[in-house]
C-alpha atoms as a PDB file:
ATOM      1  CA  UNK A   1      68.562 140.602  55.977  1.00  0.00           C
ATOM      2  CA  UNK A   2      70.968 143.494  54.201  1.00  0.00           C
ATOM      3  CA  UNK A   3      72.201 142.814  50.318  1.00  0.00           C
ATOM      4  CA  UNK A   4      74.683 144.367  48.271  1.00  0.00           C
ATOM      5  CA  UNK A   5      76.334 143.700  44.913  1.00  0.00           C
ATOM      6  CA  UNK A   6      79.560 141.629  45.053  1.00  0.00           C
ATOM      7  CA  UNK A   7      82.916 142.265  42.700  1.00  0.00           C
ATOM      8  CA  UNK A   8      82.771 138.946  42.259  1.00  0.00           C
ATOM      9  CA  UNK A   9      79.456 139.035  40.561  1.00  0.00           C
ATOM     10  CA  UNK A  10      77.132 137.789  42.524  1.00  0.00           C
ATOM     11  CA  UNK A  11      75.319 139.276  45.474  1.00  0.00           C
ATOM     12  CA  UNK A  12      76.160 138.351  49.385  1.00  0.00           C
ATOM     13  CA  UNK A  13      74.539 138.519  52.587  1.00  0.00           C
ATOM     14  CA  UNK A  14      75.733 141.175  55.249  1.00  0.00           C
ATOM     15  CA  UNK A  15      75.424 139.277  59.038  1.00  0.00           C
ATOM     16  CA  UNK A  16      76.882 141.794  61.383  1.00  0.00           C
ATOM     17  CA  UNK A  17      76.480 139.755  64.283  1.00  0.00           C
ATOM     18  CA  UNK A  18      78.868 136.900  63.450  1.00  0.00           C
ATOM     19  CA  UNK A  19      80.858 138.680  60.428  1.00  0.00           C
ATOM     20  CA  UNK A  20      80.297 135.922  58.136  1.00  0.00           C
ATOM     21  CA  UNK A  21      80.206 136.586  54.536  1.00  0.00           C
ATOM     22  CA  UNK A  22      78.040 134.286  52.460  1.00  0.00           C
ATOM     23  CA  UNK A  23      79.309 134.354  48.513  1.00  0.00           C
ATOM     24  CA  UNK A  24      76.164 133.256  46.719  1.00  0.00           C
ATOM     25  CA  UNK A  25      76.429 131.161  43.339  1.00  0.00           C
ATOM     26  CA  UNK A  26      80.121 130.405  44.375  1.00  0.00           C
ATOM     27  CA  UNK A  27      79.513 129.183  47.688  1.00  0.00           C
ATOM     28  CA  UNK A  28      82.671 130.384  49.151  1.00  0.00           C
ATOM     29  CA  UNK A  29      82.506 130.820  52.803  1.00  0.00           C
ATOM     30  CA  UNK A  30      84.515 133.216  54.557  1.00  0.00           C
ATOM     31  CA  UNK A  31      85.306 133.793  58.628  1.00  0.00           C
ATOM     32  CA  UNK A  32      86.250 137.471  59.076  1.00  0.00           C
ATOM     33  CA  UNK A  33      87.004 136.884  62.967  1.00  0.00           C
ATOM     34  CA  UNK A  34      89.379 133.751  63.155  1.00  0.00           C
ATOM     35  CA  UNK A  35      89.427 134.418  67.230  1.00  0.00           C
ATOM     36  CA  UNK A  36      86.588 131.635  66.703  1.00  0.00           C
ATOM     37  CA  UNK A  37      88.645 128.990  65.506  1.00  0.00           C
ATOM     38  CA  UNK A  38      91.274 129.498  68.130  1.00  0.00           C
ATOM     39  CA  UNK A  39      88.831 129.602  70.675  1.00  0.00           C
ATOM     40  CA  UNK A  40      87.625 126.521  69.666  1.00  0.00           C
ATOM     41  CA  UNK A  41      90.983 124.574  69.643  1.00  0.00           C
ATOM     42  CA  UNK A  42      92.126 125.713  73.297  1.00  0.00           C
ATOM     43  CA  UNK A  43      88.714 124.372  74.368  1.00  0.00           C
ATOM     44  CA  UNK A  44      89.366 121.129  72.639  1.00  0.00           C
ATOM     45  CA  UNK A  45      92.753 120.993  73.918  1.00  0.00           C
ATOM     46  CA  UNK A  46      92.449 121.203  77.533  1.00  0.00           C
ATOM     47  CA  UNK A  47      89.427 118.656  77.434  1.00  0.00           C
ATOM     48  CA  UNK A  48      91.763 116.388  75.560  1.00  0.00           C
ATOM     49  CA  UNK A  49      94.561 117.272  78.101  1.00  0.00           C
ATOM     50  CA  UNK A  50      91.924 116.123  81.181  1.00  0.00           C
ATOM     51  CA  UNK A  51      91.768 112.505  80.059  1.00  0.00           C
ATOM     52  CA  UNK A  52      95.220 111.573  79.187  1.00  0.00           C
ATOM     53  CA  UNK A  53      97.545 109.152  81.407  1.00  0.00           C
ATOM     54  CA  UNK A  54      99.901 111.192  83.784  1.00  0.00           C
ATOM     55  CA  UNK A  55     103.582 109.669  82.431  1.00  0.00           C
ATOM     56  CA  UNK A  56     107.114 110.609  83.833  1.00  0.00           C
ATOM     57  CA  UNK A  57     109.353 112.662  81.519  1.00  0.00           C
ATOM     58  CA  UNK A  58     111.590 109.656  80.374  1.00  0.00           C
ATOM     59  CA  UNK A  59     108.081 108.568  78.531  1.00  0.00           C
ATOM     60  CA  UNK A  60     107.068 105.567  81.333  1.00  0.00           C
ATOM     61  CA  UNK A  61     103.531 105.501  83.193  1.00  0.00           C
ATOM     62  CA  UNK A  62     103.954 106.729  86.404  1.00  0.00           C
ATOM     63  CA  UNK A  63     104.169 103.884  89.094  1.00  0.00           C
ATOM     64  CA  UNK A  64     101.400 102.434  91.055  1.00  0.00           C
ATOM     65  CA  UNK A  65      97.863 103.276  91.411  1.00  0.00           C
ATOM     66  CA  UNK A  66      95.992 105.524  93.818  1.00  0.00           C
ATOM     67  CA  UNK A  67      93.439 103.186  96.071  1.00  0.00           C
ATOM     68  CA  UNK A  68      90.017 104.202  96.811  1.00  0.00           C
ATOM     69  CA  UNK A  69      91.235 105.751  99.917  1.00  0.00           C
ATOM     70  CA  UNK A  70      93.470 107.970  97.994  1.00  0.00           C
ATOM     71  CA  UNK A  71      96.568 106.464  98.702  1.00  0.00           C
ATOM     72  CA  UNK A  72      99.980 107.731  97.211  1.00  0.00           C
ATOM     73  CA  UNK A  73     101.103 106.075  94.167  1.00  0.00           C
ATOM     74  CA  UNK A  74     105.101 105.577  94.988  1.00  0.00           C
ATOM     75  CA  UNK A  75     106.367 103.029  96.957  1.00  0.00           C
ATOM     76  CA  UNK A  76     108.020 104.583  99.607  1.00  0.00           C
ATOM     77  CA  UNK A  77     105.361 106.927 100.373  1.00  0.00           C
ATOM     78  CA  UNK A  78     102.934 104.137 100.147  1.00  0.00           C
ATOM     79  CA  UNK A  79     104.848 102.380 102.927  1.00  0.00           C
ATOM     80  CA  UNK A  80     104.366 105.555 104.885  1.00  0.00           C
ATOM     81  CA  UNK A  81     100.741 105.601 104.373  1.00  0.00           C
ATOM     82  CA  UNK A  82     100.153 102.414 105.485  1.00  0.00           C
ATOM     83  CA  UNK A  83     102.478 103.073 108.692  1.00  0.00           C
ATOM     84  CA  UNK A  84      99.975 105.455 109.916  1.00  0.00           C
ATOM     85  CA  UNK A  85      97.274 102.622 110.419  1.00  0.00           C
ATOM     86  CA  UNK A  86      99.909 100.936 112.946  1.00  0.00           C
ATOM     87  CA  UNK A  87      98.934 101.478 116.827  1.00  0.00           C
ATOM     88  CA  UNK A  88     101.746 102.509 118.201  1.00  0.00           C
ATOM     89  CA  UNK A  89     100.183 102.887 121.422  1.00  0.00           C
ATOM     90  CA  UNK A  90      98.701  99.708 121.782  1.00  0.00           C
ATOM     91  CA  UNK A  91     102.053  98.351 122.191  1.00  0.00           C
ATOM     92  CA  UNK A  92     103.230 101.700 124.470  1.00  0.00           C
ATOM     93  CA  UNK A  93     105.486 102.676 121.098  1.00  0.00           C
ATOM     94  CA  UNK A  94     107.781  99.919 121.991  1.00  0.00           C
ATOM     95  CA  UNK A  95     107.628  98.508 118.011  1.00  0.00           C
ATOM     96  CA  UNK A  96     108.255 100.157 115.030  1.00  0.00           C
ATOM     97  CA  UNK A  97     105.870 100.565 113.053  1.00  0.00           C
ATOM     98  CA  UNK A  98     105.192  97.364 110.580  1.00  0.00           C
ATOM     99  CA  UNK A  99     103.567  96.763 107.553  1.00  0.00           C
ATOM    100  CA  UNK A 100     103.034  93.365 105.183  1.00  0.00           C
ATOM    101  CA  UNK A 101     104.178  93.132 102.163  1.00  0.00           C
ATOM    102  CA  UNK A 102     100.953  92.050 100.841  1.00  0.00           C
ATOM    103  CA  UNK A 103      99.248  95.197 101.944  1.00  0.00           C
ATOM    104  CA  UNK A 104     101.531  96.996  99.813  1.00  0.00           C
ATOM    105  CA  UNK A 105      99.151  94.518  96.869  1.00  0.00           C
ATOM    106  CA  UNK A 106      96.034  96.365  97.722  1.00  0.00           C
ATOM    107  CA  UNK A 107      96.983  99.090  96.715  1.00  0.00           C
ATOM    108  CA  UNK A 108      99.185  98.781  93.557  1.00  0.00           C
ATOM    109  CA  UNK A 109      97.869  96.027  91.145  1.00  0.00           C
ATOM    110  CA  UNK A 110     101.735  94.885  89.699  1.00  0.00           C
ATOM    111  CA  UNK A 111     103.012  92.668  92.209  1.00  0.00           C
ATOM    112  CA  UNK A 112     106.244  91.939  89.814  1.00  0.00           C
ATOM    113  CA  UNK A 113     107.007  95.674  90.219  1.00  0.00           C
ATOM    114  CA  UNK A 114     105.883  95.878  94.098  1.00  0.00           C
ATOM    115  CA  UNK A 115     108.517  93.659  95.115  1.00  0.00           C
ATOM    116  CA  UNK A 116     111.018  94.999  92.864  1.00  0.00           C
ATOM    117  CA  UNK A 117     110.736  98.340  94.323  1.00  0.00           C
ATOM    118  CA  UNK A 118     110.577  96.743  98.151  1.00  0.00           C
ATOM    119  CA  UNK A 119     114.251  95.457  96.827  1.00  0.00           C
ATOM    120  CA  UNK A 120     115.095  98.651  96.252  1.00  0.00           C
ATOM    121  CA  UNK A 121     114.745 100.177  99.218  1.00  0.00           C
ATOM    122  CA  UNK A 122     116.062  96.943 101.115  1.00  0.00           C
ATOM    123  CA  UNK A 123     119.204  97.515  99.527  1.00  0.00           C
ATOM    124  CA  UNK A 124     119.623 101.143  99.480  1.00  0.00           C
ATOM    125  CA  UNK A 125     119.640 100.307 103.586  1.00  0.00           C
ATOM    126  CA  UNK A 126     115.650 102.094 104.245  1.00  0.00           C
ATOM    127  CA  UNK A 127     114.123  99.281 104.656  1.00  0.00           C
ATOM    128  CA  UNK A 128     114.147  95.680 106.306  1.00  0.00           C
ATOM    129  CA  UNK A 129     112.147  92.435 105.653  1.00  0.00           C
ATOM    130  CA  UNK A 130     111.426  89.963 108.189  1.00  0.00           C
ATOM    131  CA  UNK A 131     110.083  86.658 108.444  1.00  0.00           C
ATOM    132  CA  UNK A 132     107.089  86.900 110.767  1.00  0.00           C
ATOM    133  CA  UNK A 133     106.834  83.170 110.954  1.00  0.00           C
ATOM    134  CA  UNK A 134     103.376  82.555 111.514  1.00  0.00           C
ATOM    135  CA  UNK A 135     102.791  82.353 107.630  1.00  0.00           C
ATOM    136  CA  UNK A 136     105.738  81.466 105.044  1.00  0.00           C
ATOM    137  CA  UNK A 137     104.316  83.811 102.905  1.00  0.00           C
ATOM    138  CA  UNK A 138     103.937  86.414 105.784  1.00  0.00           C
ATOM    139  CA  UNK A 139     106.743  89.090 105.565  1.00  0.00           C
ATOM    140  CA  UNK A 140     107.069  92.166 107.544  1.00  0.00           C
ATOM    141  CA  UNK A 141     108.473  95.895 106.477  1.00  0.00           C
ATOM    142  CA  UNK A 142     109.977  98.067 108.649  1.00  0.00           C
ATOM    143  CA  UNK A 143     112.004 101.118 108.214  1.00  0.00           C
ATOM    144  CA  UNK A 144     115.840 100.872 109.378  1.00  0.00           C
ATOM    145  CA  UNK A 145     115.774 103.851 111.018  1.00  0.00           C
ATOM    146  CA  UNK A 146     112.680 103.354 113.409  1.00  0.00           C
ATOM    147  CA  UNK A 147     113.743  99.312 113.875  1.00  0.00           C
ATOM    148  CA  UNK A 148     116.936 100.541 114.549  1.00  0.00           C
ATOM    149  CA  UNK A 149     115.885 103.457 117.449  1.00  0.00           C
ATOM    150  CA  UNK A 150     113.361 101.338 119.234  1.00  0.00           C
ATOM    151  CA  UNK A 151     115.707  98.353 119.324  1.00  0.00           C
ATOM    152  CA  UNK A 152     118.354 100.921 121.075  1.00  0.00           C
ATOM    153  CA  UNK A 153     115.670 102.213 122.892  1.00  0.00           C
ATOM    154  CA  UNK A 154     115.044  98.724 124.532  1.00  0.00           C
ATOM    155  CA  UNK A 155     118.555  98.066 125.084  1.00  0.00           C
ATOM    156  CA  UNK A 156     119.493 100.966 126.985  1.00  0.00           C
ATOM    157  CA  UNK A 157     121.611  99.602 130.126  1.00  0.00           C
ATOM    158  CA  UNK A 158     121.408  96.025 129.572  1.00  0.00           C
ATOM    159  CA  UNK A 159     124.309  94.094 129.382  1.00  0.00           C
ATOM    160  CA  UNK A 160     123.359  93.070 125.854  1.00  0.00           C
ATOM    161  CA  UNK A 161     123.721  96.962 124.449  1.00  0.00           C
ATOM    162  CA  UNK A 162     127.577  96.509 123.404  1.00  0.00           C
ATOM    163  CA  UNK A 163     126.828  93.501 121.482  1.00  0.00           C
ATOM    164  CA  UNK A 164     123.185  95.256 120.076  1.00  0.00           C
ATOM    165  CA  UNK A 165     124.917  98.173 118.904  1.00  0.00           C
ATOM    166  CA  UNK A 166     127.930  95.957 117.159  1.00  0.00           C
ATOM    167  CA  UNK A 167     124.773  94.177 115.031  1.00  0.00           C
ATOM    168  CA  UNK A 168     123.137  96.858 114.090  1.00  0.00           C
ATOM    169  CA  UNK A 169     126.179  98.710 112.699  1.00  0.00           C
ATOM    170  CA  UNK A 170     128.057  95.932 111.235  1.00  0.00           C
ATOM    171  CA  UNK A 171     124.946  93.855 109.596  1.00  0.00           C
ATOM    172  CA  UNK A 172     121.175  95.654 109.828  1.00  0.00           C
ATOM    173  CA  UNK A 173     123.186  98.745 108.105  1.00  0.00           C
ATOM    174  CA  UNK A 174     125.062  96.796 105.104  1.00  0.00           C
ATOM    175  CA  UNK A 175     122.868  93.456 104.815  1.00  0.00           C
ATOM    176  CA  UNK A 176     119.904  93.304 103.634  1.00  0.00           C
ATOM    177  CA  UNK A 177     119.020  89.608 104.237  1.00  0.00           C
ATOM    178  CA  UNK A 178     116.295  87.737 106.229  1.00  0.00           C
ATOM    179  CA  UNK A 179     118.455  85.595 107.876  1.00  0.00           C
ATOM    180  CA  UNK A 180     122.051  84.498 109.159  1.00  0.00           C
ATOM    181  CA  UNK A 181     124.046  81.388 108.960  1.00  0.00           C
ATOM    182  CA  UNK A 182     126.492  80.420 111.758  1.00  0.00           C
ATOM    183  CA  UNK A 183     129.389  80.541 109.391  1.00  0.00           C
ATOM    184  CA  UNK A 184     128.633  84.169 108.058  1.00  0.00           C
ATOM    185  CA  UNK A 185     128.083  85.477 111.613  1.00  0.00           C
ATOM    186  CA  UNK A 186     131.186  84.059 112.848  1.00  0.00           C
ATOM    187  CA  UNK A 187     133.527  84.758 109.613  1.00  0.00           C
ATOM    188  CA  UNK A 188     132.121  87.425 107.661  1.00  0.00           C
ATOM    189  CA  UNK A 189     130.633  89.733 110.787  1.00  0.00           C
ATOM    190  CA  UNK A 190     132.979  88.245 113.226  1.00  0.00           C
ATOM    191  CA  UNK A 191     130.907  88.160 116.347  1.00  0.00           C
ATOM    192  CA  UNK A 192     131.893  85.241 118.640  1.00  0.00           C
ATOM    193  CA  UNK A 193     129.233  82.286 119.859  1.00  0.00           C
ATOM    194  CA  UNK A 194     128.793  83.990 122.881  1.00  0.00           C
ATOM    195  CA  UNK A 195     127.778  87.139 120.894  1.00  0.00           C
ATOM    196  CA  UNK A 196     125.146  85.553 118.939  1.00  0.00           C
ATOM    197  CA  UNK A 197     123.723  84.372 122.467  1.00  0.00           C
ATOM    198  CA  UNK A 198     123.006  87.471 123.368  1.00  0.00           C
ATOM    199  CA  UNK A 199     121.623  88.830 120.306  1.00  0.00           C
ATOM    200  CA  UNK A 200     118.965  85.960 120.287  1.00  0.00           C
ATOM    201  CA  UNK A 201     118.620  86.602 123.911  1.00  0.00           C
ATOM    202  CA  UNK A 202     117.797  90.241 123.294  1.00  0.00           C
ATOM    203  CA  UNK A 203     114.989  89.544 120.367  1.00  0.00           C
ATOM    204  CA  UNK A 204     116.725  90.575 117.091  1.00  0.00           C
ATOM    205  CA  UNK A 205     117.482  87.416 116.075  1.00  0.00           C
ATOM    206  CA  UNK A 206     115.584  84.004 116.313  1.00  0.00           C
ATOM    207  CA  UNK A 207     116.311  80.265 115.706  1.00  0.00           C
ATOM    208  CA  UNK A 208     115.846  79.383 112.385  1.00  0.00           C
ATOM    209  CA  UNK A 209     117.010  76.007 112.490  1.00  0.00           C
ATOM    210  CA  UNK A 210     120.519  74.579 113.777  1.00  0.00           C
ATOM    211  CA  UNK A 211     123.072  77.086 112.655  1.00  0.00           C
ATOM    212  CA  UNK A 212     121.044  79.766 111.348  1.00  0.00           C
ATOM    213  CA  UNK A 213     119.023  82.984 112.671  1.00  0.00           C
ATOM    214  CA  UNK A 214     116.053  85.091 111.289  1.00  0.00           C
ATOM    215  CA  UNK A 215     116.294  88.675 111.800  1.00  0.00           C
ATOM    216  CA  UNK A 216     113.587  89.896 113.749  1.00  0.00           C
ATOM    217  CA  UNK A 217     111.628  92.932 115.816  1.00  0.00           C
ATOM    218  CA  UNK A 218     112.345  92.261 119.540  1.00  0.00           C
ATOM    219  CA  UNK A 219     108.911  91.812 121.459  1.00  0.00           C
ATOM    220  CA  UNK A 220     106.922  91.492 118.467  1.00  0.00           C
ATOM    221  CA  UNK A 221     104.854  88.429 119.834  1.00  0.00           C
ATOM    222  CA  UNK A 222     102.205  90.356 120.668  1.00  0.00           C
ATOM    223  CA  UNK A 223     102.079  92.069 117.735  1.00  0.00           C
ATOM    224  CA  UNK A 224     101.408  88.477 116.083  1.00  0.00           C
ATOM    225  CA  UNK A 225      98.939  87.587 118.758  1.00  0.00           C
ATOM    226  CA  UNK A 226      96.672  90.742 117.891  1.00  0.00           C
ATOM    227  CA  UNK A 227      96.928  90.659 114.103  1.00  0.00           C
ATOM    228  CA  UNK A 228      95.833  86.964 113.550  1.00  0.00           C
ATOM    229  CA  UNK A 229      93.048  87.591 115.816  1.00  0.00           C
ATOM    230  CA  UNK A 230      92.205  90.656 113.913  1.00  0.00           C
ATOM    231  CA  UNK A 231      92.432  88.974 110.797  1.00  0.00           C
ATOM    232  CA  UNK A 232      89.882  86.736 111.825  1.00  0.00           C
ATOM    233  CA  UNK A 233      87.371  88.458 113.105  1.00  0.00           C
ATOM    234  CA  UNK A 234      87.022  90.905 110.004  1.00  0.00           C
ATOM    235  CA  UNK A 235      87.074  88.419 107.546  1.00  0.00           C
ATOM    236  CA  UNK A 236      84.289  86.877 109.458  1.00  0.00           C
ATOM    237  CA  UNK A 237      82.344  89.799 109.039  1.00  0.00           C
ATOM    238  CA  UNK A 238      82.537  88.985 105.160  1.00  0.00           C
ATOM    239  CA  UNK A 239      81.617  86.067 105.255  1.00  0.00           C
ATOM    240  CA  UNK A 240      78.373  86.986 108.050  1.00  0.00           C
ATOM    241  CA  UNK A 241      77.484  89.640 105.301  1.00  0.00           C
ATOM    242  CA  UNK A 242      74.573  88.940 102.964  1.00  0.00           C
ATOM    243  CA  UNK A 243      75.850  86.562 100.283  1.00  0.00           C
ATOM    244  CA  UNK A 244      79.470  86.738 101.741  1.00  0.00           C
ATOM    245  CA  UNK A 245      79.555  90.092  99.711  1.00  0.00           C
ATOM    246  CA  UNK A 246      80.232  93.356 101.272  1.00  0.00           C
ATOM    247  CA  UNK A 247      81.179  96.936  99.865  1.00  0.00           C
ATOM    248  CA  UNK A 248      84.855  97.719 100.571  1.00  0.00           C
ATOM    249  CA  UNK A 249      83.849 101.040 101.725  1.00  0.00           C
ATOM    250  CA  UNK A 250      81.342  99.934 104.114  1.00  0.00           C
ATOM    251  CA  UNK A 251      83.550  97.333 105.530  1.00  0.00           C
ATOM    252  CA  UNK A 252      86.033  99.828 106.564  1.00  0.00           C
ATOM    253  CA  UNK A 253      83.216 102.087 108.493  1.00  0.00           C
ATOM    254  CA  UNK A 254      81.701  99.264 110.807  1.00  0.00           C
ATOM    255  CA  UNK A 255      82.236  99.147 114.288  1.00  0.00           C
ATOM    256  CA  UNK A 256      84.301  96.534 115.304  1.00  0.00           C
ATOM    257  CA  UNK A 257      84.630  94.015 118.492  1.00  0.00           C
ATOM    258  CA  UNK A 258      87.745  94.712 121.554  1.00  0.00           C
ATOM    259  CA  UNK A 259      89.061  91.236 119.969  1.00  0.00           C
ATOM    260  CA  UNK A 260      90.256  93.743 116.852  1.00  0.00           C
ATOM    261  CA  UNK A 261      93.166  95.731 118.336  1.00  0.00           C
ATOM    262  CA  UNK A 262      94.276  97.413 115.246  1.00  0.00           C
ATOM    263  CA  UNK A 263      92.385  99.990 112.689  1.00  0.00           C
ATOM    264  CA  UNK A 264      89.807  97.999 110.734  1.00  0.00           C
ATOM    265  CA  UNK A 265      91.417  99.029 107.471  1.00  0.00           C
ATOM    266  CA  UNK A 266      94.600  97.884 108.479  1.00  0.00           C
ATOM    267  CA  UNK A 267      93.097  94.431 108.473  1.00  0.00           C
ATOM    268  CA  UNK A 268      91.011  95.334 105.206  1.00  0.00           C
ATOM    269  CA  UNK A 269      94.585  95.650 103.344  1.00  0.00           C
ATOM    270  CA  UNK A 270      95.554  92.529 104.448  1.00  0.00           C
ATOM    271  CA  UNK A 271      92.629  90.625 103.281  1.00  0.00           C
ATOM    272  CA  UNK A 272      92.833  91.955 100.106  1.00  0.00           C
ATOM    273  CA  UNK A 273      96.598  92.047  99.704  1.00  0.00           C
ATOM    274  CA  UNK A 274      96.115  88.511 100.862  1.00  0.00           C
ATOM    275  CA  UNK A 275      93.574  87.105  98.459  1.00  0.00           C
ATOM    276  CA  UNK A 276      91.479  86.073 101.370  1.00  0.00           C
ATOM    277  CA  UNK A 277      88.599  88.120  99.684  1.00  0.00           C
ATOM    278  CA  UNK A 278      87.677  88.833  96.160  1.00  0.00           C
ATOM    279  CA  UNK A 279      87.842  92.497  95.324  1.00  0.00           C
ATOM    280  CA  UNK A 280      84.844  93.106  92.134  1.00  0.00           C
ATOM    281  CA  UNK A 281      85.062  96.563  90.927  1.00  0.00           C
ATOM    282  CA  UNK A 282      81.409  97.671  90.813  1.00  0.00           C
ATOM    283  CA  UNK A 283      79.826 101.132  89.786  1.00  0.00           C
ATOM    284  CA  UNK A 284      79.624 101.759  93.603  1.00  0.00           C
ATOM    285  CA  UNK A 285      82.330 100.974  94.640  1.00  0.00           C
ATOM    286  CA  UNK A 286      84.945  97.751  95.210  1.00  0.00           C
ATOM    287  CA  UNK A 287      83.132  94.731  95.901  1.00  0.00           C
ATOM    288  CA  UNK A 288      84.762  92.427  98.798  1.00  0.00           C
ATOM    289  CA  UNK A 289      83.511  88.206  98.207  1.00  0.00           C
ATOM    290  CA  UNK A 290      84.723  85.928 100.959  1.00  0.00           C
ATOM    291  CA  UNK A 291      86.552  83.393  98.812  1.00  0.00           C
ATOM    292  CA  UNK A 292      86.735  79.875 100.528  1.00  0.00           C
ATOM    293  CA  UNK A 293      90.388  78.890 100.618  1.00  0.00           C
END
């Protein structure tokens, strides 16, 4: 340790290594190399910068949530995602492809803003909601632009195509509803009784009751057919598991039976989207409970 006699009257240490003069008796402290304290800060600040909430400019969280499977966090591209589960060749690429809207539910928390952004796009003419009728609360999403090719697709050279191509000009591209009264089809979109024969003849739309039609996907039955089946099955494996309890991430690695036609995570989306299973956040992982309903 080096010592020399200070101006100020006292004497002070000399550490070369750190340049740090100690003022004894007056114990002022001096830095001579403030590239510490700087140092120190820019550390600070990009740890600080690591943990805080990603928010859009205007100030706002950004929408959604990104699932365990790393799903996208907007709506639209969440649609997308989802899309890619659909087996288009199971029904030789005949449908579009179609997702729930309760999927959409597994993946982003806010069902309030789910279904406000599904509006969105219904009315901005992307997207189109049907009734899938085996479930009231069972409503399909489809992109315009793919319902609208494979329904062309399917019409090509029937005698129907004329009338096809008037509906999906004058009402799938400026109406965004589920369904069609007699009077609006006759008045408002002016097709004539004979018209709306053919339309429900050629699957896009179906009786709703007397004097009124659901939109729908033309030769979707089997679609129907292989999802509630589906359904079934992987909820049973659930419920088989020990304590009806079963890792989410498990669940969507197991083999499954030729009665499940689709991807097994398509199904898992439903279930949870659908409150058919508990999902438990755990340490390892979300937690899937068969919930008896």
């Amino acid at each position: 340790m080096l010592f020399q006699t200070d101006p100020l009257g006292g004497t002070r240490d000399i550490l070369p290594t750190f340049d740090i003069i100690i003022y004894k008796g007056s114990f002022k402290f001096g830095l001579l190399n403030g590239f510490m304290n700087n140092d120190m800060n820019r550390k600070r600040a990009l740890i600080s910068d690591a943990f805080k909430v990603k928010k859009k400019r205007n100030g706002t969280e950004t929408f959604g949530a990104v699932d365990e499977a790393g799903a996208p966090a907007d709506m639209k591209s969440t649609l997308e995602h989802l899309m890619t589960l659909f087996p288009r060749k199971l029904f030789n690429d005949t449908l579009p492809p179609i997702v729930l809207k309760h999927q959409l539910y597994s993946i982003h928390d806010d069902k309030t803003l789910v279904d406000k952004e599904v509006k969105k796009l219904q009315e901005s003419g992307e997207l189109l909601m049907f009734q899938l009728g085996f479930d009231s609360e069972a409503f399909g999403l489809v992109f315009a632009s793919d319902y609208k090719a494979k329904v062309l697709a399917g019409e090509e050279g029937k005698v129907t195509q004329t009338t096809v191509d008037k509906f999906l000009e004058k009402v799938v591209s400026s109406c965004p509803d589920l369904s069609f009264s007699k009077d609006k089809m006759l008045k408002e979109f002016l097709f004539t009784d004979s018209e709306i024969t053919q339309l429900v003849k050629s699957g896009v739309l179906t009786v709703r009751d007397a004097g009124s039609w659901w939109l729908s996907i033309p030769n979707s039955g089997k679609f129907t057919k292989y999802f509630i089946q589906g359904r079934k099955v992987v909820l049973g494996m659930v419920k088989k598991s020990k304590y009806s309890k079963v890792l989410r991430a498990d669940l969507e690695e197991r083999r499954t039976t030729s009665q499940v036609k689709f991807p097994i995570k398509y199904h898992v989306h439903d279930i949870v989207g659908a409150e058919l299973v508990e999902s438990i956040p755990t340490t390892s992982g979300t937690l899937l409970r068969f919930t008896d309903s």
